[in-house]
C-alpha atoms as a PDB file:
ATOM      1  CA  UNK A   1     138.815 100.121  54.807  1.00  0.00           C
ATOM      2  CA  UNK A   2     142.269  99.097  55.445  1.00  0.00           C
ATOM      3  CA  UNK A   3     143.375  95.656  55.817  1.00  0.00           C
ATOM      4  CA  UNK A   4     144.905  95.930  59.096  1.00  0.00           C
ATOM      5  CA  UNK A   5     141.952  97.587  60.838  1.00  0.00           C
ATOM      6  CA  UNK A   6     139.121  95.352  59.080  1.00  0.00           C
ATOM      7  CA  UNK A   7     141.496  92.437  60.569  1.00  0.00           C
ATOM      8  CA  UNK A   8     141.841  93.727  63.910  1.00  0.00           C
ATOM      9  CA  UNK A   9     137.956  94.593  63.832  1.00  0.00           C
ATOM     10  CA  UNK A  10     137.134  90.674  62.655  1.00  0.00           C
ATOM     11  CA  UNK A  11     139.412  89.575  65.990  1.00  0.00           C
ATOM     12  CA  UNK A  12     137.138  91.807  67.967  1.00  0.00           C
ATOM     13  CA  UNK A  13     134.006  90.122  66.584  1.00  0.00           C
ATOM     14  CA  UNK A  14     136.027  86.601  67.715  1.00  0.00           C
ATOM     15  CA  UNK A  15     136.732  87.994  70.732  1.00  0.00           C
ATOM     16  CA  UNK A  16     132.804  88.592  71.291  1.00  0.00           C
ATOM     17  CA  UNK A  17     132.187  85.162  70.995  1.00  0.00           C
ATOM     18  CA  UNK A  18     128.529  86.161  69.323  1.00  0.00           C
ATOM     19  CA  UNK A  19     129.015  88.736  66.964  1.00  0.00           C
ATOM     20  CA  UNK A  20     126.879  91.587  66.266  1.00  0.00           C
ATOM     21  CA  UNK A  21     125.597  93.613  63.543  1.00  0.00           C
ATOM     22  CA  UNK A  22     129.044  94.744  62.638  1.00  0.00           C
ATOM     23  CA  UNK A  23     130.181  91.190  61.380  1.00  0.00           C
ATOM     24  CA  UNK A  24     127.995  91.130  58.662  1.00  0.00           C
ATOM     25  CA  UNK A  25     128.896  93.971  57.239  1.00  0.00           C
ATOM     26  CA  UNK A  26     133.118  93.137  58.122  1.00  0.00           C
ATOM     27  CA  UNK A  27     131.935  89.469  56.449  1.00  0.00           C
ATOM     28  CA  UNK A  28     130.818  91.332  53.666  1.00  0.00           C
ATOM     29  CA  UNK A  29     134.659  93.686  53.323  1.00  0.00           C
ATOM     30  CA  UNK A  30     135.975  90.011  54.029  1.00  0.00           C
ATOM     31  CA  UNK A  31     134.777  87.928  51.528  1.00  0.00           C
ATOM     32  CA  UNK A  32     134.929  90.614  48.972  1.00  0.00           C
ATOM     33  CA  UNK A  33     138.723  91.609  49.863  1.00  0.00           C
ATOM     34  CA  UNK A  34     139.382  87.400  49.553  1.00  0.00           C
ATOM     35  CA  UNK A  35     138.056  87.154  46.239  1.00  0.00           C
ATOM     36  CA  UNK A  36     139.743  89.886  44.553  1.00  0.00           C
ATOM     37  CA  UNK A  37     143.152  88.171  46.317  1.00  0.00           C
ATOM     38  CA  UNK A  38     142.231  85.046  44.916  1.00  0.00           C
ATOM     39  CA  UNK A  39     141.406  86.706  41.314  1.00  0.00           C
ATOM     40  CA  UNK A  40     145.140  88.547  41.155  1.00  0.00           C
ATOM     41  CA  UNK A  41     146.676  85.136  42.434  1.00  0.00           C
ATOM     42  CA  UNK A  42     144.782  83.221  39.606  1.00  0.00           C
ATOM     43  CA  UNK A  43     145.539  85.928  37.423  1.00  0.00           C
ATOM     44  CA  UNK A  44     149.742  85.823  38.065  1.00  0.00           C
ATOM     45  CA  UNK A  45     149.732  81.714  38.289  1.00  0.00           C
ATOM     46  CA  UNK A  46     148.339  81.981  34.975  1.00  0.00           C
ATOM     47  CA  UNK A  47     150.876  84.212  33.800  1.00  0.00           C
ATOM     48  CA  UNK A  48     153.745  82.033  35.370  1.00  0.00           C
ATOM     49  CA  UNK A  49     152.694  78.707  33.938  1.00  0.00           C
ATOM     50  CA  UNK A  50     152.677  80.485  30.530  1.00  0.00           C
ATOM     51  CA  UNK A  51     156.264  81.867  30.922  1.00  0.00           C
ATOM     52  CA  UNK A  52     155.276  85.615  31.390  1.00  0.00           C
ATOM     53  CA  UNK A  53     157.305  85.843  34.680  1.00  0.00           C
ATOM     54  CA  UNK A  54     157.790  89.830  34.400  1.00  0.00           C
ATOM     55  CA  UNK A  55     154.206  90.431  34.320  1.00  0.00           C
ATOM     56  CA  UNK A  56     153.433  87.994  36.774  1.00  0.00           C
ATOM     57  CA  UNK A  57     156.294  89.850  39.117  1.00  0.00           C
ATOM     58  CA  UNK A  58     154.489  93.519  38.152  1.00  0.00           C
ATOM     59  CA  UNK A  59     150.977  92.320  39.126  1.00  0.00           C
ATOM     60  CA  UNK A  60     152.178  90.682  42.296  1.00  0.00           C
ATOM     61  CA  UNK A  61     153.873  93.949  43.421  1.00  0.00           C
ATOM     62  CA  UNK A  62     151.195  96.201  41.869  1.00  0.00           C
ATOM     63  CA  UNK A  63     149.882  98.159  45.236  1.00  0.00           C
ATOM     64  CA  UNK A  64     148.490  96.669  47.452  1.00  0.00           C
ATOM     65  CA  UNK A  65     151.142  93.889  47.807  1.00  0.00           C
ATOM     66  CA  UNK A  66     149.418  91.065  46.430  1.00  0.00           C
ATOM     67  CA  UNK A  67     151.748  88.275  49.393  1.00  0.00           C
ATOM     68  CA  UNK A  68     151.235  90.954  51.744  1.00  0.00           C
ATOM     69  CA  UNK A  69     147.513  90.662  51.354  1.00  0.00           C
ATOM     70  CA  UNK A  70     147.672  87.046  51.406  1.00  0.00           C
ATOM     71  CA  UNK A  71     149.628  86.979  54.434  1.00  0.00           C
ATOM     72  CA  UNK A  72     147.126  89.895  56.197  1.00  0.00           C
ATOM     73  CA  UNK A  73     144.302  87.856  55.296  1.00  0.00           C
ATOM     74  CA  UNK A  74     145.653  84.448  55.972  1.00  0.00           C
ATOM     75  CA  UNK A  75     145.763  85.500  59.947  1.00  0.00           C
ATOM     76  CA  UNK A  76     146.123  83.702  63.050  1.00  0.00           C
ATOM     77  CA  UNK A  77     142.026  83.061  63.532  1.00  0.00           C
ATOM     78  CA  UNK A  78     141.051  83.266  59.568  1.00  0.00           C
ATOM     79  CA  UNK A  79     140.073  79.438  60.538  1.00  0.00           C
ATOM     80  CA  UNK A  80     137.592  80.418  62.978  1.00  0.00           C
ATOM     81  CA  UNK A  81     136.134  83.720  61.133  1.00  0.00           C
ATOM     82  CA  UNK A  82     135.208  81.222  58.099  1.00  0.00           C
ATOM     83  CA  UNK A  83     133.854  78.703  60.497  1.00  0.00           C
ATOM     84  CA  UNK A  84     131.701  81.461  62.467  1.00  0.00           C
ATOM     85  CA  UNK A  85     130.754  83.164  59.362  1.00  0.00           C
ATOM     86  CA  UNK A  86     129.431  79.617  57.775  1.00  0.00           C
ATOM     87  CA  UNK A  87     127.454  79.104  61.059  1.00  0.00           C
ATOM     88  CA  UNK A  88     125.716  82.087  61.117  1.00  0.00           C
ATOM     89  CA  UNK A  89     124.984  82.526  57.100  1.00  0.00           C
ATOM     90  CA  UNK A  90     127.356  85.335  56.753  1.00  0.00           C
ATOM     91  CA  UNK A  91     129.252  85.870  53.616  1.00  0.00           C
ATOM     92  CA  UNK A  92     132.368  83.570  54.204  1.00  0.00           C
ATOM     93  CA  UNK A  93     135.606  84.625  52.501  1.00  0.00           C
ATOM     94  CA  UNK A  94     137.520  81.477  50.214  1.00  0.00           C
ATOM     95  CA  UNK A  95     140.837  80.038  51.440  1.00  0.00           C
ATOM     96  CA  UNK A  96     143.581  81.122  49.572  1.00  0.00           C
ATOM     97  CA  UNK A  97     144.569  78.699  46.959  1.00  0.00           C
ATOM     98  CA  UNK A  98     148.423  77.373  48.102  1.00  0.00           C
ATOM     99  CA  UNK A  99     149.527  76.678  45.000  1.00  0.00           C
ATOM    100  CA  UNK A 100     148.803  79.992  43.519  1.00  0.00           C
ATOM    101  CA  UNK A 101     150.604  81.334  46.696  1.00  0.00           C
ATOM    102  CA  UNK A 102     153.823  79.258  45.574  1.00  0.00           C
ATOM    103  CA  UNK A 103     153.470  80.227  42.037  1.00  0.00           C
ATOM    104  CA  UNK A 104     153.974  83.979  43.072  1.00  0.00           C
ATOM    105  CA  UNK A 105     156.560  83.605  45.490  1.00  0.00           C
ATOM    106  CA  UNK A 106     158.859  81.358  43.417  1.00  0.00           C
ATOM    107  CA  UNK A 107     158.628  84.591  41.413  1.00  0.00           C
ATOM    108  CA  UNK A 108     161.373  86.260  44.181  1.00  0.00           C
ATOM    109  CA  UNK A 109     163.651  83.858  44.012  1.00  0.00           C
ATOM    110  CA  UNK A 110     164.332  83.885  40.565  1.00  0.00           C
ATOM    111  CA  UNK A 111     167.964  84.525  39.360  1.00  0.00           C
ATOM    112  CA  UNK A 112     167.672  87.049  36.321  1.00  0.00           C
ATOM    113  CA  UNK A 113     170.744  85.907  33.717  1.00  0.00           C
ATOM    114  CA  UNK A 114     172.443  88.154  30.809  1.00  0.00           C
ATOM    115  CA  UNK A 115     170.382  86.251  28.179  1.00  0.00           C
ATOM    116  CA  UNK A 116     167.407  87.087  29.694  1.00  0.00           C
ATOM    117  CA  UNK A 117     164.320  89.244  28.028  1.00  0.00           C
ATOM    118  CA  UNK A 118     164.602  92.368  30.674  1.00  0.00           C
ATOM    119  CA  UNK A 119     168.428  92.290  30.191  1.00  0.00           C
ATOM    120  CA  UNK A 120     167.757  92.832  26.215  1.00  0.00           C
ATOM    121  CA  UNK A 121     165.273  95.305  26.721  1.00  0.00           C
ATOM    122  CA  UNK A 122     167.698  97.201  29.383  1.00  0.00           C
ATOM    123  CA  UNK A 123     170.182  96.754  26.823  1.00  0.00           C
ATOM    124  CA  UNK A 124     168.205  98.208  23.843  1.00  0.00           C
ATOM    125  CA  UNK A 125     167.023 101.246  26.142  1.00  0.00           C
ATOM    126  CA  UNK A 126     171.147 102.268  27.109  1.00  0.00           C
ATOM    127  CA  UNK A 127     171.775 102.266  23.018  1.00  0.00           C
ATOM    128  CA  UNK A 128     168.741 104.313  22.594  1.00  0.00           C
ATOM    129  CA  UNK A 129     170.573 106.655  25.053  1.00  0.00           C
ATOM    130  CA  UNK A 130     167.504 107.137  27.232  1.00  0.00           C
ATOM    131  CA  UNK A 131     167.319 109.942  29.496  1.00  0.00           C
ATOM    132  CA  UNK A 132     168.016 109.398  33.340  1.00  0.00           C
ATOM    133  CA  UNK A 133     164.434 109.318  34.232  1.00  0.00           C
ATOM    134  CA  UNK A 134     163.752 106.701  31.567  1.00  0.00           C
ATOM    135  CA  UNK A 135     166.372 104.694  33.177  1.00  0.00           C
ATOM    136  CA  UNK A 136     165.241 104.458  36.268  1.00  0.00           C
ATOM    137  CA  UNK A 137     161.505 103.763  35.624  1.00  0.00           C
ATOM    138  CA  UNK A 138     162.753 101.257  33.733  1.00  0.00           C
ATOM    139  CA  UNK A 139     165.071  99.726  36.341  1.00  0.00           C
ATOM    140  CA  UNK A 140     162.605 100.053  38.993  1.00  0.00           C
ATOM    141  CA  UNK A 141     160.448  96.955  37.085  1.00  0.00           C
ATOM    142  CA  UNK A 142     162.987  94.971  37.598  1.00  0.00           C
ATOM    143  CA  UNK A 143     163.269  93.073  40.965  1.00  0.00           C
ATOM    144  CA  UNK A 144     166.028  94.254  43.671  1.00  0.00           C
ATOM    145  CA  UNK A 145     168.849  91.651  42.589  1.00  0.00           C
ATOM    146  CA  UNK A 146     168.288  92.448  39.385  1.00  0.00           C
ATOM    147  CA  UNK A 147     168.872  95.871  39.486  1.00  0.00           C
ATOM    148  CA  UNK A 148     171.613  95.837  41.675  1.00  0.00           C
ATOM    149  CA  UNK A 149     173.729  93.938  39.058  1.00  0.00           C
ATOM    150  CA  UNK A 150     172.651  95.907  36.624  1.00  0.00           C
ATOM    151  CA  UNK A 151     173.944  99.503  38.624  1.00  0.00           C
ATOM    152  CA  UNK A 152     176.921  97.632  39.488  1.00  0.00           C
ATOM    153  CA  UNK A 153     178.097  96.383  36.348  1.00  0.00           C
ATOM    154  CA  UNK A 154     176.689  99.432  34.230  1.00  0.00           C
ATOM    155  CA  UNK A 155     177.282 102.446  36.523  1.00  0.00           C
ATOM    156  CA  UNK A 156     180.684 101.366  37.434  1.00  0.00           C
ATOM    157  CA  UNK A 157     181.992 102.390  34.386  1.00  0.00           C
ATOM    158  CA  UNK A 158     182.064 106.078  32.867  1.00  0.00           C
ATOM    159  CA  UNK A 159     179.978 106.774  30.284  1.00  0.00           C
ATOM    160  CA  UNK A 160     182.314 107.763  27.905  1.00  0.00           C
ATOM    161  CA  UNK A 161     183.772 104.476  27.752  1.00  0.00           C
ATOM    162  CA  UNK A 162     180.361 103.002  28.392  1.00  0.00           C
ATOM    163  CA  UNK A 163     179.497 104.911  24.984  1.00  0.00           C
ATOM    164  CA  UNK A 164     182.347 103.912  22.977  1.00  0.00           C
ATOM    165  CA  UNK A 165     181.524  99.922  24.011  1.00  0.00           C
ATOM    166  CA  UNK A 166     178.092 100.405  22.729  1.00  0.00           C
ATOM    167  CA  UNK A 167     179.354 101.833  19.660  1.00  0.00           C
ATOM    168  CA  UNK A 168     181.823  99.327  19.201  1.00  0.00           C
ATOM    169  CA  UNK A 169     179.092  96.725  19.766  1.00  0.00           C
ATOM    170  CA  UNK A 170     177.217  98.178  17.393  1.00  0.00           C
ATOM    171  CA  UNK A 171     179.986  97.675  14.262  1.00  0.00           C
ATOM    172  CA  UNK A 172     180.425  94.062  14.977  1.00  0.00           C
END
């Protein structure tokens, strides 16, 4: 089920005021849905905290969104779906664990320098002369203000005198 409609369908139950039949089975989605969020946030804090920031960023964007998820589940009346669900013995879904929240969006506001691991493995790929496709798949891992320096500075220039930089690079 989507996230949006098993949201909506959990304000219904709230809007009820004694839920039916239905909320066990939406508790059910619920709690599931939360700890598979809470896995993939466990999974790219523990990547941060060991310095593997690119992996953390890929597993955070793999689809769905991982903060869009948290922000979808984290919704106006999550407080009160827990409660009910804990007061009638219905699978309750975990709160979202803050920290790992912060871990993944400090992620986004990350400057991306020259000296930088993705800037030497762009840099490798454009002497291997990889094809355009290549390029672009491997731009696309990078995040948006990374790749925008990296078209500006890179596709500014033509290649011919792109090439003969990377050759001169090479002799020294």
């Amino acid at each position: 089920m989507q996230v949006e409609r098993l949201i909506a369908r959990i304000r219904g139950q709230l809007e009820l005021g004694t839920p039916d039949l239905e909320a066990r089975s939406l508790a059910g989605e619920y709690a599931a849905l939360c700890q598979r969020v809470r896995e993939r946030l466990e999974q790219c804090a523990t990547l941060v905290r060991g310095g593997n920031e690119h992996a953390a960023f890929q597993a955070g964007e793999a689809e769905p969104d991982l903060l869009g998820l948290c922000a979808l589940l984290s919704f106006a009346e999550s407080d009160r779906w827990h409660a009910l669900c804990r007061e009638r013995g219905l699978p309750a879904g975990f709160p979202l664990d803050g920290q790992h929240v912060l871990a993944v969006e400090s992620l986004y506001g990350r400057v991306i320098g020259e000296s930088h691991p993705l800037y030497r493995d762009y840099r490798d790929a454009i002497r291997r002369a990889i094809t355009p496709e290549k390029f672009a798949a491997t731009l696309a891992t990078l995040p948006a203000e990374a790749q925008k320096r990296i078209t500006d500075k890179h596709l500014a220039e033509p290649p011919v005198i792109r090439r003969v930089k990377i050759r001169a690079q090479r002799r020294n």
